[in-house]
Protein backbone atom coordinates (compact mmCIF):
# COMPACT_ATOMS: atom_id res chain seq x y z
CA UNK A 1 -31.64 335.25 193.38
CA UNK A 2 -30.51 338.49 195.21
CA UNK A 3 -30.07 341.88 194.04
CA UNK A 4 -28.17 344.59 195.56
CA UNK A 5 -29.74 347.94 195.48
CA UNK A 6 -27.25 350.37 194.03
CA UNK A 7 -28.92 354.00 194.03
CA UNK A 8 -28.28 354.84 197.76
CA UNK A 9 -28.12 351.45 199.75
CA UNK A 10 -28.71 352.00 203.37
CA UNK A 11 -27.63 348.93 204.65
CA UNK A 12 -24.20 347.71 204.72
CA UNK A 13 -24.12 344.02 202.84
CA UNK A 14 -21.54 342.44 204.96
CA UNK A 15 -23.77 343.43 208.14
CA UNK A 16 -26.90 342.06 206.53
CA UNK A 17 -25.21 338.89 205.92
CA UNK A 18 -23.53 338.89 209.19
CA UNK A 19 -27.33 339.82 211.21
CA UNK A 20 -29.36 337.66 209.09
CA UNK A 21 -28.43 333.82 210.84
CA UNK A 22 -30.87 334.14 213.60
CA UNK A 23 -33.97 331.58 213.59
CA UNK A 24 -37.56 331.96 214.39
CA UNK A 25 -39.80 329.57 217.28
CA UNK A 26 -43.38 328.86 217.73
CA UNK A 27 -44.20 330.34 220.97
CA UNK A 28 -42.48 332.21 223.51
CA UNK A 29 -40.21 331.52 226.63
CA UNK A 30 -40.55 332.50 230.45
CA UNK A 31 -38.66 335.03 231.59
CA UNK A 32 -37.98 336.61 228.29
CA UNK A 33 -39.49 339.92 227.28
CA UNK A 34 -41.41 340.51 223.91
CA UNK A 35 -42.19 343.34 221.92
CA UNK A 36 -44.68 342.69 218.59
CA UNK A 37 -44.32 345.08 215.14
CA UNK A 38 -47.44 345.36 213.17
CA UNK A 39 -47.37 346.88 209.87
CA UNK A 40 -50.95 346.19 208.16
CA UNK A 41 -51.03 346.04 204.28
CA UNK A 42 -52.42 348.58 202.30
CA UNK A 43 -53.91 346.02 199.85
CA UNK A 44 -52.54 345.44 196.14
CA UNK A 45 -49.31 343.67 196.36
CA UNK A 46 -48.40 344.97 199.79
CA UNK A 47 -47.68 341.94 202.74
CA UNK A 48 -49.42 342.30 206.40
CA UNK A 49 -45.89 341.59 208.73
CA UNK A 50 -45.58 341.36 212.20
CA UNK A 51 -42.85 340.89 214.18
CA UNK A 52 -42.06 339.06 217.10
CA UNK A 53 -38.44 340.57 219.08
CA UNK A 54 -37.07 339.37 221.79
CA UNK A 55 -35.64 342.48 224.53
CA UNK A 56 -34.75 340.94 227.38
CA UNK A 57 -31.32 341.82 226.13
CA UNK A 58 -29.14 342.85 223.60
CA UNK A 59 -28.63 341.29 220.72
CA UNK A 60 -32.29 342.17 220.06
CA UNK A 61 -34.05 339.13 217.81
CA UNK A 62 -36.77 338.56 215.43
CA UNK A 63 -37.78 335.63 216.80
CA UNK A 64 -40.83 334.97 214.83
CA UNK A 65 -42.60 336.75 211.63
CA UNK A 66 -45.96 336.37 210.21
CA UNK A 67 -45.73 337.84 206.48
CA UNK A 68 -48.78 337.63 204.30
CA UNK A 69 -50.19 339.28 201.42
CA UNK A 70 -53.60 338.44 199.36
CA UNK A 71 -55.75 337.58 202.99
CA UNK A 72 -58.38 339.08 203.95
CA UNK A 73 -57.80 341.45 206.98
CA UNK A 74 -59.99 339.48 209.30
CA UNK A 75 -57.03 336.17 208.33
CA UNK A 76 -54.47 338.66 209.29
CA UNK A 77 -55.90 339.96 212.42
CA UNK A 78 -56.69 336.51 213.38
CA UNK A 79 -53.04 335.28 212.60
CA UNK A 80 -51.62 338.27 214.40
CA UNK A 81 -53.85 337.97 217.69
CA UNK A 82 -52.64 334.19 217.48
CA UNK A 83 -49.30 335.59 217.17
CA UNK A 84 -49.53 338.16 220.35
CA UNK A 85 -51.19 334.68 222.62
CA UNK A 86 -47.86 332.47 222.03
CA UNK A 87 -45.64 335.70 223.25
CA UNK A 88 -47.32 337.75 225.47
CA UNK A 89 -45.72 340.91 224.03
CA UNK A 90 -45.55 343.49 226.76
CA UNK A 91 -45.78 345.90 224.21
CA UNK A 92 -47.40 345.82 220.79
CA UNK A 93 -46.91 348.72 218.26
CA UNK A 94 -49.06 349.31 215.31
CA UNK A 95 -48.19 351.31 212.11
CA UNK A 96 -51.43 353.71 212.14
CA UNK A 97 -51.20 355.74 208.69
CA UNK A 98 -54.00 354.48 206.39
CA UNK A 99 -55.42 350.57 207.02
CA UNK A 100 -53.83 351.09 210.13
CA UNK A 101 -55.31 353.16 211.87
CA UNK A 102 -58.40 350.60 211.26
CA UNK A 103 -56.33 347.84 212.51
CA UNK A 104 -55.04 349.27 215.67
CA UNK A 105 -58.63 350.10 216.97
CA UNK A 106 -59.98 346.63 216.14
CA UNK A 107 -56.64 344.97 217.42
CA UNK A 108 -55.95 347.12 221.20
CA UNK A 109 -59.69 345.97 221.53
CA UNK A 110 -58.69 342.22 221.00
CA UNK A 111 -55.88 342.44 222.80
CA UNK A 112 -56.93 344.61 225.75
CA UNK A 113 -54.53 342.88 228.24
CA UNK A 114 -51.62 344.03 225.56
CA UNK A 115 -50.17 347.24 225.84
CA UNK A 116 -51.30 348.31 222.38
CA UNK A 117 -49.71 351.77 220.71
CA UNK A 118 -50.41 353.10 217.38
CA UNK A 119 -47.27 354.80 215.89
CA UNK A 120 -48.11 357.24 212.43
CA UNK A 121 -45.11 356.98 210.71
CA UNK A 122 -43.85 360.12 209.29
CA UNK A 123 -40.84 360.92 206.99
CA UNK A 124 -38.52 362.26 209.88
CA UNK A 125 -39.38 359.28 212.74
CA UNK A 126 -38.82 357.16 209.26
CA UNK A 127 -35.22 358.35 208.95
CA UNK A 128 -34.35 357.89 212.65
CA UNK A 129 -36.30 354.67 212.82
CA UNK A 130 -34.29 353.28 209.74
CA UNK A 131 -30.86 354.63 211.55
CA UNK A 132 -31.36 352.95 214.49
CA UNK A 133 -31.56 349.71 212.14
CA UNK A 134 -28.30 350.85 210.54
CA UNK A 135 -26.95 351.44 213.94
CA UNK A 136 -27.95 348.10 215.91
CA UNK A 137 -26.61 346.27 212.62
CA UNK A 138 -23.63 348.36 212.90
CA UNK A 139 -22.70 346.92 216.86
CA UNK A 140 -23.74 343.38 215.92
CA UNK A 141 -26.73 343.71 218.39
CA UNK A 142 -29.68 342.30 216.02
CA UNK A 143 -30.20 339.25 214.76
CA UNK A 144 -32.87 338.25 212.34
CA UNK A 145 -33.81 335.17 210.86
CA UNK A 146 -32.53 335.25 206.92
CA UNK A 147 -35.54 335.39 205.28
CA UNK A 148 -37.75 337.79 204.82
CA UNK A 149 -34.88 340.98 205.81
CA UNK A 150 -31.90 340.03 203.90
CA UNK A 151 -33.46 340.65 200.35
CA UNK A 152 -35.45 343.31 201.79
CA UNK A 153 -32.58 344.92 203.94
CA UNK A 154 -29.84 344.92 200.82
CA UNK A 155 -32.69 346.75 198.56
CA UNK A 156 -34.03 348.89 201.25
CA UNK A 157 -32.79 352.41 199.62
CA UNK A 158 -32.82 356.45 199.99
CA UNK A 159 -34.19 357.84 196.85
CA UNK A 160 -32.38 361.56 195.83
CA UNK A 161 -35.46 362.79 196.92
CA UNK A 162 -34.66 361.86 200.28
CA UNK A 163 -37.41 359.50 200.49
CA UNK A 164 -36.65 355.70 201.88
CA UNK A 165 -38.19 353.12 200.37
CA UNK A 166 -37.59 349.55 198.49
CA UNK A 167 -35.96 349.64 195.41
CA UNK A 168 -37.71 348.93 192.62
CA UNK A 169 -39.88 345.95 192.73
CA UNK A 170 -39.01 345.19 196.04
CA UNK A 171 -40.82 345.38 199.43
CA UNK A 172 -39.83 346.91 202.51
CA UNK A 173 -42.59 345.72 204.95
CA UNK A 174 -40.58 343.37 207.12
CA UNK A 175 -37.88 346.77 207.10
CA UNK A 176 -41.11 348.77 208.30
CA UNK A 177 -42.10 346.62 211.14
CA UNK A 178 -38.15 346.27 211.96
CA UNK A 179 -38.26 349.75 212.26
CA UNK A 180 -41.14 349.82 214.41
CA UNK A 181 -40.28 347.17 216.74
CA UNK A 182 -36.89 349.26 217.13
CA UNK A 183 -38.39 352.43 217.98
CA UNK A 184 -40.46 350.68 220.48
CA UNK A 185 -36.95 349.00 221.98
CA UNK A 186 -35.31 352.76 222.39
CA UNK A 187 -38.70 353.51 224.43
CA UNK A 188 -38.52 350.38 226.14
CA UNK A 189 -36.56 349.54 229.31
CA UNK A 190 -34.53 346.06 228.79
CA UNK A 191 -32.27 344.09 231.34
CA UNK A 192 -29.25 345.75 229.69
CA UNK A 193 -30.80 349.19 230.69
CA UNK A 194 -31.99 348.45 233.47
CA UNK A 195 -28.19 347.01 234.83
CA UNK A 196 -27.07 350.33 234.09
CA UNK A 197 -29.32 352.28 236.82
């Protein structure tokens, strides 16, 4: 069953539905370039999600997703360094603030031929990072597989506080690591930039 947030929905519905067909593989292709999202749980009913996203070109997609919650960190970190060896990522960003910052140090050590970059999310990189979601659904260039992002996407919300966050009940980690895997795309030269030089 889906709800639609209704405080202050960031996400446009009919782009959700219209970005959410993509579908996920197993391991990754030659001559296609791959950036990996971390976002580590911070234990109680958050998930561990990582992303896999294909750059080589726009439109950017998800192309595979480990989501967990309830593991043990050493599962995760296992699953995720698993993850990173079917995709050599040439660029893997980790979400540093709390657990995090823990994870990245144990994780650019196993994955020392990875470019590995901690990112501390903060609330103004969390507003532009979130835009640039709005904005890449906005020109039809992303494409994610339906589940986990369309529930999370349609109750992804900004609070009157100014805050973003799920709605109530909800989770936002897949919209977290979305957001990180973007960031890492505008810092990231793809064939589509790279055409333009």
């Amino acid at each position: 069953m889906d709800f639609i947030s209704s405080e202050a929905q960031i996400y446009d519905p009919e782009l959700i539905a219209l970005a959410c067909n993509g579908e996920c593989i197993e391991t990754g292709f030659v001559g296609r370039e791959y950036i990996m999202a971390i976002d580590p749980a911070a234990g109680g009913n958050d998930f561990w999600c990582s992303l896999v996203v294909d750059v080589t070109k726009a439109p950017y997609r998800v192309v595979n997703v480990f989501r967990e919650r309830h593991k043990s960190s050493d599962h995760c970190i296992r699953q995720i360094i698993e993850q990173a060896e079917n995709f050599y990522p040439s660029k893997v960003i980790i979400e540093k603030n709390g657990v995090g910052a823990i994870v990245s140090e144990v994780l650019s050590q196993k994955l020392a031929k990875y470019m590995v970059e901690p990112y501390n999310t903060n609330r103004p990189n969390k507003i532009t990072n979130t835009d640039r979601i709005a904005y890449l659904l906005e020109r039809e260039e992303l494409m994610l597989p339906y589940e986990p992002f369309h529930q999370e996407l349609l109750m992804f919300q900004q609070k009157e506080s100014g805050v973003r966050e799920a709605g109530e009940g909800a989770h936002d980690d897949s919209v977290m690591a979305l957001a990180l895997a973007m960031q890492a795309c505008a810092t990231t030269p793809t064939a589509d930039w790279l055409d333009l030089v």
